[in-house]
Protein backbone atom coordinates (compact mmCIF):
# COMPACT_ATOMS: atom_id res chain seq x y z
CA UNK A 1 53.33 55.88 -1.31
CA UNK A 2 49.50 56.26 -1.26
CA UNK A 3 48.16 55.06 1.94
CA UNK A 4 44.40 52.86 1.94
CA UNK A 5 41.83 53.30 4.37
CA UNK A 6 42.17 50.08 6.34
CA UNK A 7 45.60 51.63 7.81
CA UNK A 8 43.73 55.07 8.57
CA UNK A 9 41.56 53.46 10.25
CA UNK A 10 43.57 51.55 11.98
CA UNK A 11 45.88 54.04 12.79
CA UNK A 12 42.99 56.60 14.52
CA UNK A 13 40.83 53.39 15.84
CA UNK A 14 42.12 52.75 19.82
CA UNK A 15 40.15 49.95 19.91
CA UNK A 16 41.49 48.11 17.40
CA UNK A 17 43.85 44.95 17.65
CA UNK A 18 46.55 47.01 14.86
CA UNK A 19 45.89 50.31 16.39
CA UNK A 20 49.40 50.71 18.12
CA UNK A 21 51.36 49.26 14.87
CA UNK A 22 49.18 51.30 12.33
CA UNK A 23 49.22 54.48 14.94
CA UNK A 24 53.35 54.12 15.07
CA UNK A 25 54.05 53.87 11.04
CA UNK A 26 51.54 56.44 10.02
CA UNK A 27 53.31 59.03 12.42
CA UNK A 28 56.68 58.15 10.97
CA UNK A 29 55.75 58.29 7.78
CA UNK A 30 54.00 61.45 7.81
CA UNK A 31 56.93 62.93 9.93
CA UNK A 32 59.56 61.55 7.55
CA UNK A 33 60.77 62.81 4.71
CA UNK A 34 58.92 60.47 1.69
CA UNK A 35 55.09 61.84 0.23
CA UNK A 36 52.65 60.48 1.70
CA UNK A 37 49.68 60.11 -1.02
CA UNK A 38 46.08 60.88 0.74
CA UNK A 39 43.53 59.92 -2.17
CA UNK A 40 40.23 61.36 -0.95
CA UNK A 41 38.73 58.04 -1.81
CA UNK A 42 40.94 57.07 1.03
CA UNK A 43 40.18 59.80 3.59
CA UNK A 44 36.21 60.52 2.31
CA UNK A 45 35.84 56.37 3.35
CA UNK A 46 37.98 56.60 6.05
CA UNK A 47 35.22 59.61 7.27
CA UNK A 48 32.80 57.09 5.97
CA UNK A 49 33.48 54.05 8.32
CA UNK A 50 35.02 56.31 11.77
CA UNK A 51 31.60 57.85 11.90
CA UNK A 52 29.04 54.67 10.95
CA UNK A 53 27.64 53.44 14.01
CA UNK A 54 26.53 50.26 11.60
CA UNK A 55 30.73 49.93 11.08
CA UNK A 56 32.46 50.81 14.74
CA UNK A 57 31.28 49.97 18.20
CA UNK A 58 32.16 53.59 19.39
CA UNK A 59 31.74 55.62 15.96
CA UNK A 60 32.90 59.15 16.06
CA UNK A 61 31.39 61.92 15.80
CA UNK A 62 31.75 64.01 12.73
CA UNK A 63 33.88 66.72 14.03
CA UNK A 64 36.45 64.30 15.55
CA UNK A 65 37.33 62.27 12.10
CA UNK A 66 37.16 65.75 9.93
CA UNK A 67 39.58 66.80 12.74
CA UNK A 68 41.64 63.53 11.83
CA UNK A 69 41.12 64.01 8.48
CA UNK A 70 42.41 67.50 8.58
CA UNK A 71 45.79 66.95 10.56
CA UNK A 72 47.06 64.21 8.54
CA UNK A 73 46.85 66.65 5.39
CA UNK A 74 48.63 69.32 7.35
CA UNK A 75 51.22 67.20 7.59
CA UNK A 76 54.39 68.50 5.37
CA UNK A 77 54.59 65.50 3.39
CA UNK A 78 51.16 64.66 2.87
CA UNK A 79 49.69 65.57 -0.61
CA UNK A 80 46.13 64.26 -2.48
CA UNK A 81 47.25 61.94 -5.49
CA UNK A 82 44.08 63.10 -8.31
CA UNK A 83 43.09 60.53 -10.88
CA UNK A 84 45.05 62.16 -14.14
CA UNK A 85 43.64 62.77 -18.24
CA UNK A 86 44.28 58.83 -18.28
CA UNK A 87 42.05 57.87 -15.39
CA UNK A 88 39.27 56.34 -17.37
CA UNK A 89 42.01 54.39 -19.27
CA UNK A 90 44.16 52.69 -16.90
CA UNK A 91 40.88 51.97 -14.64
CA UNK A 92 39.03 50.71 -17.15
CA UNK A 93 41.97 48.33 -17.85
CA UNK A 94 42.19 47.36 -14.82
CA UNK A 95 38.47 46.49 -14.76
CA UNK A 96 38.80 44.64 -17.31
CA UNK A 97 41.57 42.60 -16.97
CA UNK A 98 41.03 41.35 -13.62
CA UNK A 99 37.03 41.09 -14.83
CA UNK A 100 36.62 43.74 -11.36
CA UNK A 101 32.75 44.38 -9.32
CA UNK A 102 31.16 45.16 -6.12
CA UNK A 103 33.48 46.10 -3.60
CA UNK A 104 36.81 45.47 -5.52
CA UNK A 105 35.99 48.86 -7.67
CA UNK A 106 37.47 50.92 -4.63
CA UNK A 107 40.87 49.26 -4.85
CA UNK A 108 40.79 49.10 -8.49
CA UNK A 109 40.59 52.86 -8.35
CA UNK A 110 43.38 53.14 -6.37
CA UNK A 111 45.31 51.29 -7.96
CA UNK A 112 44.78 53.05 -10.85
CA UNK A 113 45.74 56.27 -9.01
CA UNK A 114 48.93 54.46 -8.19
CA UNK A 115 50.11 54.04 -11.22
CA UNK A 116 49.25 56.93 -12.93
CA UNK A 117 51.82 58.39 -10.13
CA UNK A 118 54.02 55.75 -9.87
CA UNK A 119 53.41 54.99 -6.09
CA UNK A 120 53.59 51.98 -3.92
CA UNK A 121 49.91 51.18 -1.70
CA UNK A 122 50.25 50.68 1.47
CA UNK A 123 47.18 48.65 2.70
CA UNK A 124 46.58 45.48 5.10
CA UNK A 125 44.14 44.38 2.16
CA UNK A 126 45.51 41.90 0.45
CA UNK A 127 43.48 42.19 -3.06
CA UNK A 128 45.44 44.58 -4.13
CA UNK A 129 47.50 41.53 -4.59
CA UNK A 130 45.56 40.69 -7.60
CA UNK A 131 46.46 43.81 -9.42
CA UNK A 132 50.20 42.61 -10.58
CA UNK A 133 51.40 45.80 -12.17
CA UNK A 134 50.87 47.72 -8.64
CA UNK A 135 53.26 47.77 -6.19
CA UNK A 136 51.89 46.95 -3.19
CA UNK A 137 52.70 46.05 0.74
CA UNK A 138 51.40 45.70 4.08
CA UNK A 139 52.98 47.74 6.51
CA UNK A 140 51.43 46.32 9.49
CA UNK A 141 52.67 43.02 8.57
């Protein structure tokens, strides 16, 4: 699996109406037994967001999400799924196929990271709906 920011957030955000759900599954998963996929595009935006003041009422401070950031990676099952040799190809095909801009590049790139490794995303966005040779789900749902 190869998890998407939205549920990181989520999942570390109190304050947030999917907090206990998102909170509950990421635990499980990353004490269970199946990889969990980290993409830094996941956990650098996840950084991104927890700390923006512009993005969260109560932001946190640096220290606290690298902290996050840091303890979901020591889990045993977590590991950092890498864009492969075939990056540029399978993104670009993606791109291109599904005519992809502006904020859809992000989940184009993962998807293309998820299939270069064969995973399943796990995200409460639904675009990655549009992307019909990913395997996708919402976990929170």
């Amino acid at each position: 699996m190869l998890i998407d920011t939205n549920i990181l957030l989520y999942a570390a955000n109190r304050a947030a109406p999917e907090h206990d759900r998102a909170s509950e599954w990421l635990e499980t998963q990353l004490n269970g037994t199946t990889r969990v996929g980290l993409p830094w595009e996941s956990l650098a935006s996840f950084y991104r967001i927890a700390t923006n003041p512009r993005a969260m009422r109560r932001p946190m401070r640096g220290p606290e999400a690298w902290q996050i950031v840091q303890d979901w990676l020591r889990a045993p099952v977590s590991w950092i799924p890498a864009p492969t040799e075939r990056h540029a190809e399978v993104l670009g095909g993606l791109v291109e196929r599904y005519r992809v801009s502006g904020t859809l590049v992000s989940d184009a790139h993962l998807a293309a990271i998820a299939l270069q490794h064969g995973l399943e995303i796990c995200s409460a966005d639904t675009d990655f709906a549009r992307f019909t040779e990913v395997s996708w789900r919402n976990p929170l749902a």
